[in-house]
N, C-alpha and C. Protein backbone atom coordinates (compact mmCIF):
# COMPACT_ATOMS: atom_id res chain seq x y z
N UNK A 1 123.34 121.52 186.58
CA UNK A 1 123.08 122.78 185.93
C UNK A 1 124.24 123.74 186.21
N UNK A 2 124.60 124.16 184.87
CA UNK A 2 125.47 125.42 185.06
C UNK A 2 125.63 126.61 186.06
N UNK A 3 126.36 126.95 186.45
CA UNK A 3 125.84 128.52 187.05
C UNK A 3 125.36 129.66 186.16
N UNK A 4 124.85 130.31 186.08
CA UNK A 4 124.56 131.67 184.68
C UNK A 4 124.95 132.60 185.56
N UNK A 5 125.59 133.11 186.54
CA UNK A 5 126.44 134.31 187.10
C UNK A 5 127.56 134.20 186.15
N UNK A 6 128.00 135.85 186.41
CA UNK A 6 129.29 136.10 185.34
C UNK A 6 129.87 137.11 185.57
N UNK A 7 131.01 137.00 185.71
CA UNK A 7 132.17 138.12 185.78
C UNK A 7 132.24 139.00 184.99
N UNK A 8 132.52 140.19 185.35
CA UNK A 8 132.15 141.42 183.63
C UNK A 8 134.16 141.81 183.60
N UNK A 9 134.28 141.97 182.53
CA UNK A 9 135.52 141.86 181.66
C UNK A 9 135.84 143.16 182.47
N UNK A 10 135.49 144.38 183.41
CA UNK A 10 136.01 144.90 183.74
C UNK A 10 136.93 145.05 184.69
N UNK A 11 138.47 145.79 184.98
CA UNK A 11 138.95 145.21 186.05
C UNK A 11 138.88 146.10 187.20
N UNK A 12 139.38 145.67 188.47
CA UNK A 12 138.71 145.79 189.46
C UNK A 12 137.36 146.09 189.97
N UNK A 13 136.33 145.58 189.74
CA UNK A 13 135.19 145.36 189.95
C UNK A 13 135.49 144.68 191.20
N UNK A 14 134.33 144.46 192.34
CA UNK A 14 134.42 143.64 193.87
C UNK A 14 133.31 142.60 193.45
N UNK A 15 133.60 141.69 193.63
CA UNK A 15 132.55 140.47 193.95
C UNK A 15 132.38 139.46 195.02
N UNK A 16 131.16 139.45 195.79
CA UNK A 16 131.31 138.45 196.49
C UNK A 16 130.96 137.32 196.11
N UNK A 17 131.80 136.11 196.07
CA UNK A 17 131.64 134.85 195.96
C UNK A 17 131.44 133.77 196.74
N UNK A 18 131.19 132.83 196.34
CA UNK A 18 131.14 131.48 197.74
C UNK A 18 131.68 130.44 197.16
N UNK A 19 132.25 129.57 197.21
CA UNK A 19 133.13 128.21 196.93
C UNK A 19 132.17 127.16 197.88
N UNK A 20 131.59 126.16 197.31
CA UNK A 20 131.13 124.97 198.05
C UNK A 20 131.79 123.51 197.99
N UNK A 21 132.07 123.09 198.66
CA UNK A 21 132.48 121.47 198.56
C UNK A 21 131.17 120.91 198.06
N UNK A 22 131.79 120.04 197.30
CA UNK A 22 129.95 119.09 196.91
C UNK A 22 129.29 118.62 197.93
N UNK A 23 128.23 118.76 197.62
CA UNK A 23 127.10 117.80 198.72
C UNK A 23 127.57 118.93 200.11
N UNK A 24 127.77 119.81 200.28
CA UNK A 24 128.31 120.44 201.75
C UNK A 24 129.42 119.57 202.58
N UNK A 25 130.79 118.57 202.28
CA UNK A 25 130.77 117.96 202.70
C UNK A 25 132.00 118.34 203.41
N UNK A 26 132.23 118.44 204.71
CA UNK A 26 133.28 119.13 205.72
C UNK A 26 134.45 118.79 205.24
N UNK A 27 135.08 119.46 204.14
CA UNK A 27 136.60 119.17 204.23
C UNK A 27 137.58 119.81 204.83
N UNK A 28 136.66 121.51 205.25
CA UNK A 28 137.72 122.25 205.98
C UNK A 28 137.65 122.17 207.39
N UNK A 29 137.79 120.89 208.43
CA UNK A 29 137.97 120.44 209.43
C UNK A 29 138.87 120.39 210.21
N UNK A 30 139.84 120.27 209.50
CA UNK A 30 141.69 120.34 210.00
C UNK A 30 142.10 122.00 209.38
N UNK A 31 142.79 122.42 210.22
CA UNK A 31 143.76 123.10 209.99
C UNK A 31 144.44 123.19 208.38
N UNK A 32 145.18 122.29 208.53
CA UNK A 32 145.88 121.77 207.68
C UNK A 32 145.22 122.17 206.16
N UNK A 33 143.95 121.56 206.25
CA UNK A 33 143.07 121.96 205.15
C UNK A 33 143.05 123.43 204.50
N UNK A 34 142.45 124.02 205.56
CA UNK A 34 141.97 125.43 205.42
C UNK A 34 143.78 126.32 205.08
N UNK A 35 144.72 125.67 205.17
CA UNK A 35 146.00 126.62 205.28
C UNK A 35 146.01 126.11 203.71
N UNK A 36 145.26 124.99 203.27
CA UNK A 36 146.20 125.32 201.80
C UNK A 36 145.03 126.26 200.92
N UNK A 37 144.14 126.26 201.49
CA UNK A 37 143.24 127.27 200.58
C UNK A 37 143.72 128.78 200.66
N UNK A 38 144.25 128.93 201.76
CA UNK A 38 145.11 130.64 202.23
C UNK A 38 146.39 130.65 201.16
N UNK A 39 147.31 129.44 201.52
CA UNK A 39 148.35 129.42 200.61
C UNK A 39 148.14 129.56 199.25
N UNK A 40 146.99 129.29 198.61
CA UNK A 40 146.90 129.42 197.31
C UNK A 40 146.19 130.72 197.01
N UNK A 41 145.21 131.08 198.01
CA UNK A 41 145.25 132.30 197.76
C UNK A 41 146.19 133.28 198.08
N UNK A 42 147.30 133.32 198.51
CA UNK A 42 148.68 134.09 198.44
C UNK A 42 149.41 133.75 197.06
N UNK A 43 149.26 133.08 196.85
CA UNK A 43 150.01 132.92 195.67
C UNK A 43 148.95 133.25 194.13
N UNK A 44 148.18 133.21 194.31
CA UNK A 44 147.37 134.10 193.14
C UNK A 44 147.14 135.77 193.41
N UNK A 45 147.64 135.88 194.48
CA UNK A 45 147.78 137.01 195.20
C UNK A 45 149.07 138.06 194.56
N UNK A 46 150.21 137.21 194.84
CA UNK A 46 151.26 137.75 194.38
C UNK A 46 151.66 136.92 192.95
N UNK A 47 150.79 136.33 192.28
CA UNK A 47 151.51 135.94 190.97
C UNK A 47 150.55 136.29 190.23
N UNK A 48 149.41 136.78 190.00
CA UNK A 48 148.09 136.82 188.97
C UNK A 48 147.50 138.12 189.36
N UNK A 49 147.59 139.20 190.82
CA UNK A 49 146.95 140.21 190.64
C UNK A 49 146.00 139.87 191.22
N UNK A 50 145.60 138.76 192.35
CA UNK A 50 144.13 138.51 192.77
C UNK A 50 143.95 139.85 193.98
N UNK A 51 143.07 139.65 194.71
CA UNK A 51 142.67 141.34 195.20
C UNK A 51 141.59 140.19 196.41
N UNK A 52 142.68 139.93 197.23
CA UNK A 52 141.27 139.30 198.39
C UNK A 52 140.94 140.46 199.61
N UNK A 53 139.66 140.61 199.45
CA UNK A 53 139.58 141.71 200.72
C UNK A 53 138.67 141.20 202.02
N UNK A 54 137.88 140.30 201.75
CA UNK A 54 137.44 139.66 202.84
C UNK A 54 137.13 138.41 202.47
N UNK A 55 137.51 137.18 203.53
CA UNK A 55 136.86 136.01 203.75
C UNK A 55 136.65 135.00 205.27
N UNK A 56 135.91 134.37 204.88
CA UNK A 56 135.52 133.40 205.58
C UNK A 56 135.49 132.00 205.37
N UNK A 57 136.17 130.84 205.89
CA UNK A 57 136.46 129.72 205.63
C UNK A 57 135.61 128.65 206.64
N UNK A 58 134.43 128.27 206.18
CA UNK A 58 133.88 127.60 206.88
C UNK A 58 133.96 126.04 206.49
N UNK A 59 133.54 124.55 207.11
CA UNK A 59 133.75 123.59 207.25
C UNK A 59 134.11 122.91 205.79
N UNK A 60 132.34 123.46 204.75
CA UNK A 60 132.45 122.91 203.87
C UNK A 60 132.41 124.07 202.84
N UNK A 61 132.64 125.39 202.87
CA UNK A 61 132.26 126.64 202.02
C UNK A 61 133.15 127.58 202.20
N UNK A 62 133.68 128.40 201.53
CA UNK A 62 134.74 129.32 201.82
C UNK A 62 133.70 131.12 201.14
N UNK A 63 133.59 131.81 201.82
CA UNK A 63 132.86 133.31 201.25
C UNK A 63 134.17 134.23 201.21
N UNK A 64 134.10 134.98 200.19
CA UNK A 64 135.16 136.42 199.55
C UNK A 64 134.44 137.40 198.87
N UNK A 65 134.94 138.33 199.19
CA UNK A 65 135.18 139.53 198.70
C UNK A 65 136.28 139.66 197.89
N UNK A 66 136.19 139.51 196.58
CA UNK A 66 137.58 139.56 195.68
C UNK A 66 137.31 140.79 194.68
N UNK A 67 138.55 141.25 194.13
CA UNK A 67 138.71 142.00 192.69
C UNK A 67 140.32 141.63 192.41
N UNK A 68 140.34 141.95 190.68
CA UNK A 68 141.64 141.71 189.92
C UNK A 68 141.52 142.52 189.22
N UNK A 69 142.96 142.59 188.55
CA UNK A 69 143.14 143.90 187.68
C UNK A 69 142.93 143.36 185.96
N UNK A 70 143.66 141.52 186.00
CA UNK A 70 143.05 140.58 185.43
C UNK A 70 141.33 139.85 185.00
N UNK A 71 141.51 139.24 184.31
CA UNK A 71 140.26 138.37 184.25
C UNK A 71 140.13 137.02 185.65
N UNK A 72 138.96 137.79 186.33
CA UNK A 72 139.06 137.26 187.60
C UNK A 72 138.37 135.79 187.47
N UNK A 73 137.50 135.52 186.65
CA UNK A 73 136.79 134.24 186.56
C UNK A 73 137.88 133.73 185.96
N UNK A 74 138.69 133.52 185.17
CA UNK A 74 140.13 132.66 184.77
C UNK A 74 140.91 132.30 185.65
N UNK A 75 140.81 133.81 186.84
CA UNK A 75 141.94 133.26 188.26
C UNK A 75 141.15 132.14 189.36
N UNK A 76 139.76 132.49 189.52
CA UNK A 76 139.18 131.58 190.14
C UNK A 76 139.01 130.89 189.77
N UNK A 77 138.45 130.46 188.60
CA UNK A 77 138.83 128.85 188.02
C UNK A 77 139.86 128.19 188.45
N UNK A 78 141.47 128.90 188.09
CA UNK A 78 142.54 128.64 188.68
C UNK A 78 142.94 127.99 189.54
N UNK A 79 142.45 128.47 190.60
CA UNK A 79 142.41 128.87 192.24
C UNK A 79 141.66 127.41 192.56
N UNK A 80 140.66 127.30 191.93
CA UNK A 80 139.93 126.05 192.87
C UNK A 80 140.11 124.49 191.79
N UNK A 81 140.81 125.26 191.02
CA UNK A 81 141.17 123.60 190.37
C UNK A 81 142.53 123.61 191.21
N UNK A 82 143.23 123.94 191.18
CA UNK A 82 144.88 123.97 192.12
C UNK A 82 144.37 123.66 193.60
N UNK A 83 143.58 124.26 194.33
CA UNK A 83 143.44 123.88 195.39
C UNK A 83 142.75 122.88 195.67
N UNK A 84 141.80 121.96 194.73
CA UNK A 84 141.53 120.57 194.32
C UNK A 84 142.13 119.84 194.28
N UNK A 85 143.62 119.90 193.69
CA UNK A 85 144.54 119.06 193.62
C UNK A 85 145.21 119.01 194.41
N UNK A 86 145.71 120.09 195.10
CA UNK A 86 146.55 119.76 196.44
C UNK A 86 145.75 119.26 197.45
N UNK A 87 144.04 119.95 197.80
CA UNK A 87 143.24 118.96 199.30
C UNK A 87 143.39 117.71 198.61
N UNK A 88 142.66 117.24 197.41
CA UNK A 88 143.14 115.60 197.12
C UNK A 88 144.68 115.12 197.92
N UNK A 89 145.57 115.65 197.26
CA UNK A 89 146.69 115.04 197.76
C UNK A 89 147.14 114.51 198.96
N UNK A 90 146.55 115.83 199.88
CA UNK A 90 146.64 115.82 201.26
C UNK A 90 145.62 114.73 201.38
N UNK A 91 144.49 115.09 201.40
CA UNK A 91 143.42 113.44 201.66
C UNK A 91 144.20 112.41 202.09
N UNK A 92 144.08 112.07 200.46
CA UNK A 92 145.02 110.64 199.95
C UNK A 92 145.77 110.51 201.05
N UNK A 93 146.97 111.53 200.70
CA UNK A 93 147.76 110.86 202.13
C UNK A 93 147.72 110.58 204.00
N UNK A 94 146.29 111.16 204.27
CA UNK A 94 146.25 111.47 205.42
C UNK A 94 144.73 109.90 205.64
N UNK A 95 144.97 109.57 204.40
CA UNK A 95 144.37 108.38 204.15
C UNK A 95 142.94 108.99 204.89
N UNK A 96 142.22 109.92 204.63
CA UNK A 96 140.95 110.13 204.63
C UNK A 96 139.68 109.49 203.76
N UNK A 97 139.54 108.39 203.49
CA UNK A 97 138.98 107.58 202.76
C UNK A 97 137.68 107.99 202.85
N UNK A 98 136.76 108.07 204.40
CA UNK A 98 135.79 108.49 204.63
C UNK A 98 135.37 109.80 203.36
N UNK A 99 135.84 110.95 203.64
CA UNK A 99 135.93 112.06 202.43
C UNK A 99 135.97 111.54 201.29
N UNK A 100 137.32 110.97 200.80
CA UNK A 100 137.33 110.84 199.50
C UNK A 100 136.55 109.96 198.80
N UNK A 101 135.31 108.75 199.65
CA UNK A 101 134.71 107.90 198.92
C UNK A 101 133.55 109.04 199.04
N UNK A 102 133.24 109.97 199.42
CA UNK A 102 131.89 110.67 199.25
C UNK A 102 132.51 111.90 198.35
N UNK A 103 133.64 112.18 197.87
CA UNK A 103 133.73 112.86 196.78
C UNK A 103 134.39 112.40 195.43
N UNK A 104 134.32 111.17 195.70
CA UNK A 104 133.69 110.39 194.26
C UNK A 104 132.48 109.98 193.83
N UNK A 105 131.86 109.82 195.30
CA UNK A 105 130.29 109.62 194.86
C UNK A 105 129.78 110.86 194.56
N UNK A 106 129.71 111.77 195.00
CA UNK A 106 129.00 112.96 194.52
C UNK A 106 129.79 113.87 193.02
N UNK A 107 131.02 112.82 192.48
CA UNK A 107 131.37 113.68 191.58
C UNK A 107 130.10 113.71 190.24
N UNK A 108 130.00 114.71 189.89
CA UNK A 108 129.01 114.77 188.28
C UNK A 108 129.89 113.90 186.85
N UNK A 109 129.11 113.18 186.40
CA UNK A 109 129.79 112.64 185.54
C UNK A 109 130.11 113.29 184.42
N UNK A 110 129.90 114.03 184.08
CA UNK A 110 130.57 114.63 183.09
C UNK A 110 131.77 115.22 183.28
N UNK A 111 132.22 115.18 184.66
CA UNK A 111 133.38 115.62 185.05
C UNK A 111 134.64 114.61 185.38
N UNK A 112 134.95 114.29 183.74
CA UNK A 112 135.95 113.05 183.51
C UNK A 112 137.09 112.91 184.05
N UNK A 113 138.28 114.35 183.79
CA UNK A 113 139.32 114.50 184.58
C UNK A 113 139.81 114.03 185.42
N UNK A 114 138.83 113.57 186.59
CA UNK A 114 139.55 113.23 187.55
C UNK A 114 138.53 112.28 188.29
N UNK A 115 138.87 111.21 189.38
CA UNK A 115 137.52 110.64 189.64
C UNK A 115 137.20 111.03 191.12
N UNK A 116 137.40 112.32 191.53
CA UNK A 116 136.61 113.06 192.39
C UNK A 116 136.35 114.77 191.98
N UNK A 117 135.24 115.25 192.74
CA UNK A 117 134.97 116.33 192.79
C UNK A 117 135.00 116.59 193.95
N UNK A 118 136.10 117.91 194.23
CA UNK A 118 136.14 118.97 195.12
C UNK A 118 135.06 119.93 195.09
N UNK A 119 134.67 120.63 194.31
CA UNK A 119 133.80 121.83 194.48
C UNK A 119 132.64 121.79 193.39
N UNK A 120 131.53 122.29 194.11
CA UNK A 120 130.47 122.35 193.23
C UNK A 120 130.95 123.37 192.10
N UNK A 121 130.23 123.37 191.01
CA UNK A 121 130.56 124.11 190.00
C UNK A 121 129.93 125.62 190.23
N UNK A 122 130.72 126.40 189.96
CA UNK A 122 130.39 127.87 189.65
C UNK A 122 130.71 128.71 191.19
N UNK A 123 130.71 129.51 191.24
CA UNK A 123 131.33 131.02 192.68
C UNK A 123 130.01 131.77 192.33
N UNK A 124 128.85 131.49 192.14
CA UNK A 124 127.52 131.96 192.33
C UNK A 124 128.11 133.85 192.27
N UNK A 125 129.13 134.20 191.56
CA UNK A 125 129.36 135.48 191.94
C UNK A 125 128.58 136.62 191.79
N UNK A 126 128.50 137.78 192.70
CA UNK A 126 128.11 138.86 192.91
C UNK A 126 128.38 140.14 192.95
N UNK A 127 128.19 140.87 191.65
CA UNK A 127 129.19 142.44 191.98
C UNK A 127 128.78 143.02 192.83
N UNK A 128 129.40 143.99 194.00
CA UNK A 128 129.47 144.91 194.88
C UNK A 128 128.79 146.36 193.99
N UNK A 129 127.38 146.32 193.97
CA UNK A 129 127.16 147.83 193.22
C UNK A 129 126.89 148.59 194.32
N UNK A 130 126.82 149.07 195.61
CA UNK A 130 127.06 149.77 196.26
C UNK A 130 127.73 149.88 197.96
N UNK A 131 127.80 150.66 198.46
CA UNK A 131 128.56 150.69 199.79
C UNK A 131 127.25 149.68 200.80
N UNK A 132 126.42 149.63 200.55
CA UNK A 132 125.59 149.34 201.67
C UNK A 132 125.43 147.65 201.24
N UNK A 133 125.48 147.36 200.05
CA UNK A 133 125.76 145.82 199.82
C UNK A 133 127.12 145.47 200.17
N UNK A 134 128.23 146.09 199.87
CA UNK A 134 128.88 146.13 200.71
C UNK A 134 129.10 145.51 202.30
N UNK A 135 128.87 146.30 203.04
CA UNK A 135 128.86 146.14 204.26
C UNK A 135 127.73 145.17 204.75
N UNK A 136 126.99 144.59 203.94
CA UNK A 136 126.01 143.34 204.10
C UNK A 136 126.54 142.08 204.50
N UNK A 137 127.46 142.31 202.71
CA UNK A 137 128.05 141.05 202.60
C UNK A 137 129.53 141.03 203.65
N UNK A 138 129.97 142.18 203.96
CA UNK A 138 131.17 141.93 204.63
C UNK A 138 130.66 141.41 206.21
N UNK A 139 129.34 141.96 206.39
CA UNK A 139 128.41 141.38 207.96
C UNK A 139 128.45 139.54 207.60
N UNK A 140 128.10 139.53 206.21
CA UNK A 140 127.72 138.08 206.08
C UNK A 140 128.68 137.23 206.73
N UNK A 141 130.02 137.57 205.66
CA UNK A 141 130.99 137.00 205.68
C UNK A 141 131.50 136.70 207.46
N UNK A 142 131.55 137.93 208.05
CA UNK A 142 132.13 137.77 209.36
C UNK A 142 131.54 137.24 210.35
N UNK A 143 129.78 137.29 210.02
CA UNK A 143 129.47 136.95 211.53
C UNK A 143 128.85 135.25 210.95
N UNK A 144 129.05 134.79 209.70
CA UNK A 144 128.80 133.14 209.42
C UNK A 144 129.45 132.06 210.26
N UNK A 145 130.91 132.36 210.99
CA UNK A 145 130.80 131.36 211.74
C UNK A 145 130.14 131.80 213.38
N UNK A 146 129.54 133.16 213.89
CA UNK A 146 129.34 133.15 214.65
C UNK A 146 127.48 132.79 214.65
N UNK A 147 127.06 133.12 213.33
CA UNK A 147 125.71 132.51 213.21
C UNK A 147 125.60 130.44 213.22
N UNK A 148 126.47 130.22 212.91
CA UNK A 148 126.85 128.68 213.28
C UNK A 148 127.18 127.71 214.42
N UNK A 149 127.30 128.91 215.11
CA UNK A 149 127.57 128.54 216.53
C UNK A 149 129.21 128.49 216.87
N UNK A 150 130.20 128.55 216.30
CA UNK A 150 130.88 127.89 216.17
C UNK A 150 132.43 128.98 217.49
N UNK A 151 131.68 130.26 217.13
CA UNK A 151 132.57 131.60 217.94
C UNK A 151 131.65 132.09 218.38
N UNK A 152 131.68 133.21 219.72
CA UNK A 152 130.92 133.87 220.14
C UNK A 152 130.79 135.40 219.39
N UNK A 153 132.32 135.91 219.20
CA UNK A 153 132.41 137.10 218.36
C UNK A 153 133.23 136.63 216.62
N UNK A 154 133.16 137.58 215.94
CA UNK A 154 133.52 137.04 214.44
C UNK A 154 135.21 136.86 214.49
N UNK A 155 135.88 137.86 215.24
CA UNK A 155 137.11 137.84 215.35
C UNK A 155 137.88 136.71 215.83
N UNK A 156 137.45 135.82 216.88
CA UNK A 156 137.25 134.68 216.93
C UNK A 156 137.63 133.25 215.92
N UNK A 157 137.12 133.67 215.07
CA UNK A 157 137.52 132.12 214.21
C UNK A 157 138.78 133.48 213.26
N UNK A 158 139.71 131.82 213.70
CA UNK A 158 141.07 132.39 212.76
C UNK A 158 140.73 132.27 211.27
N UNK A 159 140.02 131.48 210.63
CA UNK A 159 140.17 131.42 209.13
C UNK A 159 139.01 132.95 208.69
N UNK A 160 138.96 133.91 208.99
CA UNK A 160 138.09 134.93 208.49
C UNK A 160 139.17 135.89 208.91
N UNK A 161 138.55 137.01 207.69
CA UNK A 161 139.52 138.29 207.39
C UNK A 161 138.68 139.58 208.84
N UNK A 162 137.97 138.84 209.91
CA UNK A 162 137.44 139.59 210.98
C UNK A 162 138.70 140.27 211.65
N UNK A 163 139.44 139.13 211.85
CA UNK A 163 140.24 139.29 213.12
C UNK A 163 141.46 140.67 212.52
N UNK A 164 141.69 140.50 211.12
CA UNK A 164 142.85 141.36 210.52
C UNK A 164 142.08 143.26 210.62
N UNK A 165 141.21 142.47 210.28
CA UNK A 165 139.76 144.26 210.51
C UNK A 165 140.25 144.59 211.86
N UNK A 166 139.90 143.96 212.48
CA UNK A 166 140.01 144.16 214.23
C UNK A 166 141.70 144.72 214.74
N UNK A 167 142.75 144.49 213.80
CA UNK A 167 143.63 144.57 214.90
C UNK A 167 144.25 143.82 215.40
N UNK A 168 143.89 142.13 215.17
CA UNK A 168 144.92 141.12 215.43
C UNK A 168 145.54 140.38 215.05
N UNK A 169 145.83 139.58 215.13
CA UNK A 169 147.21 138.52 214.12
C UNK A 169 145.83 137.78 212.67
N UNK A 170 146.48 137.57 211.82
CA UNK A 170 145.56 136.76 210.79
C UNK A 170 146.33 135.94 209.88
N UNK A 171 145.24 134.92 209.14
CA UNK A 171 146.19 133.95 208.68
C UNK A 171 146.84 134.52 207.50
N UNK A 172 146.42 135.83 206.93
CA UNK A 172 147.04 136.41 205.79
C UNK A 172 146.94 138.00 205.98
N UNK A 173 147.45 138.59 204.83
CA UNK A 173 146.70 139.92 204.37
C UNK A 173 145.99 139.98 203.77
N UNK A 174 144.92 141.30 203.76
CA UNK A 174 144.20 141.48 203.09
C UNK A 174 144.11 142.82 202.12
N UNK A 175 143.50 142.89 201.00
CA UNK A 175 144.05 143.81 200.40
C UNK A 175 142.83 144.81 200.70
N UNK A 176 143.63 146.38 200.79
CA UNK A 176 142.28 147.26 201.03
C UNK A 176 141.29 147.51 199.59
N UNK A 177 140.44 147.88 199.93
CA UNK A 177 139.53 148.34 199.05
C UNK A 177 139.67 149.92 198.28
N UNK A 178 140.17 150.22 197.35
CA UNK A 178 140.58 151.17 196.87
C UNK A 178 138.93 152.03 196.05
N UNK A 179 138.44 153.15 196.21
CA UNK A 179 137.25 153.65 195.56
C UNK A 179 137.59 154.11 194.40
């Protein structure tokens, strides 16, 4: 089934989104992984106008806070077919077979292109209609790997936009939120 969420043609609007691997299935385990999902979001960053203001990169799910000045469902489409093709690549070569035979099995068949699936279909997205959803979802986002067990405080796990809030080194920038 489709997603029926939808991006409204206006620009800069905030939405929070979520990105899933199919079936939940841990691809962001390595390092390695999780840096090309940053790298590509820098580069839709500085080539398309993307607007990341908070995230969180967990095993098998990535959560944001995004806006564009563009049509943002065109850039995220973008974004996770490109970063499909490069985790494939990396796989492949890191000869992760384990992964890649469970994201051919879980690919949907109607999805001919290619004979795996990276990501479930659709960013379930969500507009930001006020300050207090807001700061929900930015709680969500930061304290998900500490509700997982995984950190004690949110600042803690390097792949979340906590640590850049806080004051310390991060794996990127983030863009502020303009009213």
């Amino acid at each position: 089934m489709r997603n029926s969420y939808k991006f409204s043609e206006d620009a800069n609007e905030l939405y929070f989104v979520t990105f899933t691997i199919v079936e939940w299935i841990p691809v962001f385990f390595k390092t390695k992984y999780c840096d090309i999902f940053v790298s590509n979001l820098e580069f839709y960053r500085k080539e398309q106008g993307l607007k990341v203001h908070f995230l969180v990169i967990m095993p098998e799910h990535v959560h944001l806070i995004l806006s564009s000045e563009s049509k943002l469902g065109r850039i995220i489409h973008n974004l996770k077919s490109y970063t499909a093709k490069e985790l494939l690549q990396d796989l492949k070569h890191d000869k992760r077979r384990w992964i890649l035979n469970l994201l051919k099995h879980y690919k949907k068949p109607h999805k001919t292109g290619s004979k795996y699936q990276v990501w479930q279909e659709g960013s379930h997205p969500e507009m930001i209609i006020s300050n207090d959803m807001l700061n929900q979802k930015i709680n969500y986002i930061h304290f998900n790997p500490v509700k997982a067990g995984f950190v004690i405080s949110p600042e803690h796990w390097t792949y979340s936009s906590a640590g850049f809030y806080d004051g310390h080194d991060s794996i990127m920038k983030f863009d502020e939120i303009i009213s």
